[in-house]
Protein backbone atom coordinates (compact mmCIF):
# COMPACT_ATOMS: atom_id res chain seq x y z
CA UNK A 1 0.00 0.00 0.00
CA UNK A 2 1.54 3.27 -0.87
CA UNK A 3 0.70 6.86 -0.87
CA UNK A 4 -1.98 8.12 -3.75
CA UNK A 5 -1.20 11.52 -2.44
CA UNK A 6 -0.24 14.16 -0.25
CA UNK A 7 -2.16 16.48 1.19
CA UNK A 8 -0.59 19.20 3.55
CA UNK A 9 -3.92 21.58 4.71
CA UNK A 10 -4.16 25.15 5.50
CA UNK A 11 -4.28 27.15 8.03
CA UNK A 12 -7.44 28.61 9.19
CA UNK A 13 -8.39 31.36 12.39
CA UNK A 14 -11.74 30.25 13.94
CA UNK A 15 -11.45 33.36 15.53
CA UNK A 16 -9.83 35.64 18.48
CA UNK A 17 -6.43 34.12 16.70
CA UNK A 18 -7.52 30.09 17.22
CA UNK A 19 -5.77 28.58 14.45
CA UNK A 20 -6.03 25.36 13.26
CA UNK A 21 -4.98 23.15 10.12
CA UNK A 22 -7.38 22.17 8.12
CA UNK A 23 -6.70 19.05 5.65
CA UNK A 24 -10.48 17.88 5.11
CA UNK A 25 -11.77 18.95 2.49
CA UNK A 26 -9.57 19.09 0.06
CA UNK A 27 -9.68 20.74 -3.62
CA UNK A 28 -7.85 17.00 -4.73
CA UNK A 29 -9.72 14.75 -1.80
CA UNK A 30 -13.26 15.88 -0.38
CA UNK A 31 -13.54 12.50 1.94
CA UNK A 32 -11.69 9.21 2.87
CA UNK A 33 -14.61 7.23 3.93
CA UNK A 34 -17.43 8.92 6.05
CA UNK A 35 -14.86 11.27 6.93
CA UNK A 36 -15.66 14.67 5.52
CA UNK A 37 -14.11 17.56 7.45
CA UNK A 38 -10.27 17.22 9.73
CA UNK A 39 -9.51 20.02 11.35
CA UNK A 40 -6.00 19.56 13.75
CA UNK A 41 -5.77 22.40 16.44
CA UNK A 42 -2.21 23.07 19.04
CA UNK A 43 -0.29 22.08 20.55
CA UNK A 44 -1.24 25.76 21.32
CA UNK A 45 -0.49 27.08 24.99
CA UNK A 46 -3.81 28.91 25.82
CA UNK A 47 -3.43 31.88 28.08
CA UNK A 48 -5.78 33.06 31.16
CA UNK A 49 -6.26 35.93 28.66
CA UNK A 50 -6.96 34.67 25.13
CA UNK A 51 -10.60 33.22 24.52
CA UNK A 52 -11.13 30.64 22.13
CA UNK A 53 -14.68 29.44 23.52
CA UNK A 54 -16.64 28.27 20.23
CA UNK A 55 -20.03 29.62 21.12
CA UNK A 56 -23.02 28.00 20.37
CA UNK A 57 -23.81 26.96 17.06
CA UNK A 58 -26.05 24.05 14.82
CA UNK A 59 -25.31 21.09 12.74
CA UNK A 60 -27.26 19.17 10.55
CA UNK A 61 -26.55 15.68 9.13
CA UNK A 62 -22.93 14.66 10.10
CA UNK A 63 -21.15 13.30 13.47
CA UNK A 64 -18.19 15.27 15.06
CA UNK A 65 -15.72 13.55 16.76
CA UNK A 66 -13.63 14.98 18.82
CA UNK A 67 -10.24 13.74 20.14
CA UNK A 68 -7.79 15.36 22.68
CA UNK A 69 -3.96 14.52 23.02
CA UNK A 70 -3.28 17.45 25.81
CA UNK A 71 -5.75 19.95 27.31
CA UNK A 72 -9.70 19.94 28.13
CA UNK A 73 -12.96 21.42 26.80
CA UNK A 74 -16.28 21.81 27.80
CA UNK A 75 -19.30 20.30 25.75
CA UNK A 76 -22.77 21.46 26.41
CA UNK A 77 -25.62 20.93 23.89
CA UNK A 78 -28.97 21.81 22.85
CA UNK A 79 -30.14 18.11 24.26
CA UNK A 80 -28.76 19.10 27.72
CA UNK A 81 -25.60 17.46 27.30
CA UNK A 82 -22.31 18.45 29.53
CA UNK A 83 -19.27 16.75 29.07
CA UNK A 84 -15.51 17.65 30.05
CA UNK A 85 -13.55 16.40 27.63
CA UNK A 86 -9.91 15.04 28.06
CA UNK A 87 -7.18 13.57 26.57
CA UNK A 88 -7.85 9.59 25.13
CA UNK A 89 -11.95 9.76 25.50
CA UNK A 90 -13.75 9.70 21.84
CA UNK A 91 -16.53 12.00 21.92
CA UNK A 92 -19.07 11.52 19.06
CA UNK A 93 -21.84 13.90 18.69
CA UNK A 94 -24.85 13.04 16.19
CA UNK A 95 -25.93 15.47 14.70
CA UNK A 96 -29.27 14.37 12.54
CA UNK A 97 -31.82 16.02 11.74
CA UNK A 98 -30.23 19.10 13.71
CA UNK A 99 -28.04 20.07 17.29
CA UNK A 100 -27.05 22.80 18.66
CA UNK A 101 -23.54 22.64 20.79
CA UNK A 102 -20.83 25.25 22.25
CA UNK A 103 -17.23 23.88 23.12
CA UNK A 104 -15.87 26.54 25.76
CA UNK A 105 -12.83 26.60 28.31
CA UNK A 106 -13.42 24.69 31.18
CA UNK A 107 -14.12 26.73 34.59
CA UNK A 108 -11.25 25.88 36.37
CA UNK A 109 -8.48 26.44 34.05
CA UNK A 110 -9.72 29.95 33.03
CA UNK A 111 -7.18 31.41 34.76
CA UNK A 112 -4.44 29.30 34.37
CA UNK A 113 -2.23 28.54 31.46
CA UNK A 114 -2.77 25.57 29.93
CA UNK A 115 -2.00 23.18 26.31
CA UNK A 116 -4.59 22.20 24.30
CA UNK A 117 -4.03 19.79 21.50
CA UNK A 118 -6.56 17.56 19.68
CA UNK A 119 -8.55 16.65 16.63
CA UNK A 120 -11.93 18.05 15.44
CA UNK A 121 -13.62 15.65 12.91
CA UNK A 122 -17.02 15.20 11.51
CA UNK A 123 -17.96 12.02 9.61
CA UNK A 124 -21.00 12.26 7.27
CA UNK A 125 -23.98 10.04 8.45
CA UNK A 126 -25.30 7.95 5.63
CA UNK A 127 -28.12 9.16 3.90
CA UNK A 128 -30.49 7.02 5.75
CA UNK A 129 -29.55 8.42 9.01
CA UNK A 130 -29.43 12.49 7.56
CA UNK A 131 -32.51 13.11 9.78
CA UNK A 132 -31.46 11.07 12.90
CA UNK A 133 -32.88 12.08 16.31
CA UNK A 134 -29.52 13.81 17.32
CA UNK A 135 -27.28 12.27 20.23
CA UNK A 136 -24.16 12.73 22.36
CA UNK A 137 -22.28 9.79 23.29
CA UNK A 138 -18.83 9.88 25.77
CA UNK A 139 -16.51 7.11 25.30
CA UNK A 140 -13.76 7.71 27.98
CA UNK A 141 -10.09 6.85 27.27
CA UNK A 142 -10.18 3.82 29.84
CA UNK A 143 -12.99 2.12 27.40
CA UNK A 144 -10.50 2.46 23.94
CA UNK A 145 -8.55 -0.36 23.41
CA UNK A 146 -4.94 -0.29 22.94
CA UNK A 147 -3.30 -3.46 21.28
CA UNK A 148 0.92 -3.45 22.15
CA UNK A 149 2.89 -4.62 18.85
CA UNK A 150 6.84 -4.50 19.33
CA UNK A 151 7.47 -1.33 18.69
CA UNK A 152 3.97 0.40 18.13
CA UNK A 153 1.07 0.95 20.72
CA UNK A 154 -1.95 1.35 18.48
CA UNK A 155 -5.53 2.91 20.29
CA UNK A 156 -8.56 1.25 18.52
CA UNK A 157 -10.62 4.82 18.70
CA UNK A 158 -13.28 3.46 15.86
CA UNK A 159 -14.25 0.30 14.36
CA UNK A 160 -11.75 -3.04 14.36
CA UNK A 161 -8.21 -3.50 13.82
CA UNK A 162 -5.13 -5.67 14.97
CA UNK A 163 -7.79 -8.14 16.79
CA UNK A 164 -9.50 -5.06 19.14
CA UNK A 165 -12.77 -3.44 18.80
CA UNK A 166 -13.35 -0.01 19.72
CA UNK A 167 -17.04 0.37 21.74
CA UNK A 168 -17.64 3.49 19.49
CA UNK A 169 -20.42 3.11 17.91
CA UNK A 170 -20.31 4.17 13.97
CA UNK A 171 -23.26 4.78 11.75
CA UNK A 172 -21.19 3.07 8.66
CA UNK A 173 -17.66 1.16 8.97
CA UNK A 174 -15.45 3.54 10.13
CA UNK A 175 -11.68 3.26 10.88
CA UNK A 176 -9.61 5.96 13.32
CA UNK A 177 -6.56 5.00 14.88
CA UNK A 178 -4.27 6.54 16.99
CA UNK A 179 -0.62 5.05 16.82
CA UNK A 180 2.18 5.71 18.56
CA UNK A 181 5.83 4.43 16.76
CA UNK A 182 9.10 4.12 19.41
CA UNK A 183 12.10 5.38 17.53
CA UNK A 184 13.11 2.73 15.07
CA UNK A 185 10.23 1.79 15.28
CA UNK A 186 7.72 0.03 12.09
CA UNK A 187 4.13 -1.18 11.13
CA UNK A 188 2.47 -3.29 8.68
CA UNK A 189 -0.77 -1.71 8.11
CA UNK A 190 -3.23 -3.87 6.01
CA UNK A 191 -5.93 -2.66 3.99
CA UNK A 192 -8.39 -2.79 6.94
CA UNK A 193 -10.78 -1.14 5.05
CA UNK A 194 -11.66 0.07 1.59
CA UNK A 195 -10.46 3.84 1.85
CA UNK A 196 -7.65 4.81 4.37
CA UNK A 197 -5.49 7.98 5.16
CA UNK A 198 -3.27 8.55 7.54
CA UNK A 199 -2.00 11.74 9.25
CA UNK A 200 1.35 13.31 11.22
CA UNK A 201 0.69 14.52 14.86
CA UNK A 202 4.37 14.09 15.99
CA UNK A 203 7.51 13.49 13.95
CA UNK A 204 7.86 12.11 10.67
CA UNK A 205 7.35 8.93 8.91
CA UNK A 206 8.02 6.48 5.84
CA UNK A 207 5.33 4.98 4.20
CA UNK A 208 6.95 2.43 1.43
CA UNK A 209 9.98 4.62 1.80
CA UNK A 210 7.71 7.79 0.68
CA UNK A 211 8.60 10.54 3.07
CA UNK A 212 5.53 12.08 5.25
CA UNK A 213 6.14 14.93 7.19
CA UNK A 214 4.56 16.36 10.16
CA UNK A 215 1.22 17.52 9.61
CA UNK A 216 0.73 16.28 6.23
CA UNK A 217 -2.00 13.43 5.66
CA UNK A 218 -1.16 10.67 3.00
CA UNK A 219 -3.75 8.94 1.10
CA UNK A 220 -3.58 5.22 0.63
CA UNK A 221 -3.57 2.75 -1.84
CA UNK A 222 -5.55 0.32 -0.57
CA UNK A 223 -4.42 -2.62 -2.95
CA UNK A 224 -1.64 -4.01 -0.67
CA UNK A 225 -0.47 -3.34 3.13
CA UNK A 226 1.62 -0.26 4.07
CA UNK A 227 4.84 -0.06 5.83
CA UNK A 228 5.19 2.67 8.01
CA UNK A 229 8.69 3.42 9.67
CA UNK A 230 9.59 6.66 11.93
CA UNK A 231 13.76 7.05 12.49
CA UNK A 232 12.98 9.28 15.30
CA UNK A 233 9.75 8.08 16.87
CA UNK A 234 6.25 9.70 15.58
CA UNK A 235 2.39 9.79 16.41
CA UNK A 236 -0.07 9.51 13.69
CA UNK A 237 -3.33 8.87 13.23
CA UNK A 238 -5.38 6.60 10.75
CA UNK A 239 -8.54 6.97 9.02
CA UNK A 240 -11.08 5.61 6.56
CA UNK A 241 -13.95 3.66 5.99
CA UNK A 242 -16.13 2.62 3.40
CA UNK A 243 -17.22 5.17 0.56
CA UNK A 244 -20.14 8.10 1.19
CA UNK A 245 -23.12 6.10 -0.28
CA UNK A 246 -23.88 9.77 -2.25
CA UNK A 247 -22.54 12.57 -2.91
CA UNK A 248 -22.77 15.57 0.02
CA UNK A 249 -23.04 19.17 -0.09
CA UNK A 250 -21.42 20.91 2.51
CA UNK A 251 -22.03 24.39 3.50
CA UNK A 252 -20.72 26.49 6.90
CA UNK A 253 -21.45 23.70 9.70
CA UNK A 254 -24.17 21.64 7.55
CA UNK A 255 -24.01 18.83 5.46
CA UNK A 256 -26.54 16.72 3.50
CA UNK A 257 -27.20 14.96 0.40
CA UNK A 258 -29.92 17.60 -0.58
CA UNK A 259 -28.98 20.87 -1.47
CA UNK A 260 -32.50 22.43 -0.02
CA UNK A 261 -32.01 20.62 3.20
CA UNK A 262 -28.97 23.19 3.39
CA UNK A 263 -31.35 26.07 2.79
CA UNK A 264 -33.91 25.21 5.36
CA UNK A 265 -31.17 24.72 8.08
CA UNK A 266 -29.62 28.37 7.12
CA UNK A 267 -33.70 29.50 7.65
CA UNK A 268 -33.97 27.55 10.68
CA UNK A 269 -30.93 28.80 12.31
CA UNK A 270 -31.44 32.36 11.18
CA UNK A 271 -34.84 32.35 12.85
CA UNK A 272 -33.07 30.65 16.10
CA UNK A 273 -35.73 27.47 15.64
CA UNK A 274 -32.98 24.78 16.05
CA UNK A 275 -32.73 24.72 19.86
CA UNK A 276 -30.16 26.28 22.43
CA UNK A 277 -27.82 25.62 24.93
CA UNK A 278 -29.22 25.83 28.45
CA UNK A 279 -28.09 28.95 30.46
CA UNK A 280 -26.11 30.29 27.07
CA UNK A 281 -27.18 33.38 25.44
CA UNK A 282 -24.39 33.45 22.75
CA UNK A 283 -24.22 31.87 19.43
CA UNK A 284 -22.46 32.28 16.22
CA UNK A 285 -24.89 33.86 13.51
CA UNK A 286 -25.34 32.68 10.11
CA UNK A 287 -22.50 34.00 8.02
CA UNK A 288 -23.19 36.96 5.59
CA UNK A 289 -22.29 35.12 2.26
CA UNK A 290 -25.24 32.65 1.19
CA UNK A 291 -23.10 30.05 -0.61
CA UNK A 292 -24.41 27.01 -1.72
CA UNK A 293 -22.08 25.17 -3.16
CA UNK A 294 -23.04 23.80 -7.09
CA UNK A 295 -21.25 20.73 -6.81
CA UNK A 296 -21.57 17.77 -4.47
CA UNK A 297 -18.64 16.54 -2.76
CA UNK A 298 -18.12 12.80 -3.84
């Protein structure tokens, strides 16, 4: 299995200078599997003084899932939910037929100095599921397997691999993998499932000899098992799945297989019918530019 291709991201402020890379989507790859959208945030050292609170705002049709290395964040949504989350624990929130959520700074590190470091993913729910009763489910970091191989440790965050089963539960097959290679260190990856990617948190590695630098993703070629080798030692994550069943539009934080079921969530949200969180008065507005866009992601 080697690379297809490279993709390095951009970099994008959310806001008050919170900067993340953003690899997914891609003008050369929209999705590898259900995944549709990879945003990779720190290691950033947030300050008593800097606020990066994302203030409440909807969803429509997709799943985020949301991963910490270092750091914490508080999750409240529009079904009551309230979740600190920390470093290991999968959090996967279900969006369906619509949610409303805010991820802020914990109350007791607001004035303190602190890293945060994670991943902020959303997976596209198959069209069957668009209009899902939305859900919030915490999986914390003591539940996610970890299978030992000599010189890899390899968390099962989603679906099955190396003979572990994550207790995540997916809406299609889904793949995400955490792996951690010792210096020296190498894996066999097999095709595990029909689309894979992986991507550099830490270090620098090999795949088939094909250099992959830090925070680049590589797309595989599923045909035949990858070797991955790291001189120095690196962390990188794997994902993938099966194919989107159709082609999605995706538009600000919504994403369906019908271009009108974009318009009606821009309506809804504008006229503040798509629920709130409890006790918070904020929320991010509907951007200024109406863009739908005229081609499906496939």
């Amino acid at each position: 299995m080697t690379l297809s291709l490279q993709l390095a991201g951009h970099e994008k402020d959310l806001g008050g200078g919170f900067v993340v890379r953003r690899v997914l989507p891609a003008a050369r790859q929209r999705s590898v599997g259900p995944f549709i959208f990879f945003d990779h945030f720190g290691p950033v050292t947030e300050r008593p003084e800097a606020n990066h609170d994302v203030r409440p705002h909807p969803h429509i049709g997709l799943a985020t899932v949301t991963y910490l290395f270092e750091g914490a964040m508080m999750h409240r949504d529009s079904l009551g939910s309230e979740q600190r989350i920390e470093p290991g624990a999968i959090n996967w929130m279900t969006s369906g037929r619509g949610i409303v959520h805010s991820e802020r700074k914990p109350d007791d590190l607001r004035g303190k100095s602190f890293v945060n470091h994670g991943l902020q993913l959303w997976t596209a729910l198959p069209v069957e599921y668009e209009e899902i009763e939305p859900s919030f489910t915490h999986t914390p970091a003591a539940d996610i397997p970890e299978v030992e191989l000599a010189t890899a440790r390899i968390r099962v965050m989603v679906g099955e691999a190396f003979g572990a089963v994550s207790p995540v539960k997916a809406f299609s097959r889904t793949l995400y993998l955490d792996v951690a290679l010792a210096a020296g260190g190498r894996l066999e990856l097999p095709p595990l499932v029909p689309e894979m990617a992986i991507y550099v948190v830490e270090g620098e590695v090999a795949v088939d000899g094909q250099a992959l630098p830090l925070r680049a993703m590589g797309v595989l070629d599923t045909a035949a098992p990858a070797h991955i080798e790291s001189a120095q030692g690196a962390r990188f994550v794997v994902i993938g799945g099966d194919p989107l069943d159709a082609p999605r539009h995706m538009w600000w934080n919504f994403v369906s297989s019908r271009k009108e079921r974009i318009v009606q969530a821009s309506e809804d949200w504008e006229a503040q019918r798509m629920g709130a969180v409890a006790g918070d008065a904020e929320f991010i507005p509907l951007p200024p530019v109406r863009f739908i866009p005229p081609e499906p992601m496939s």
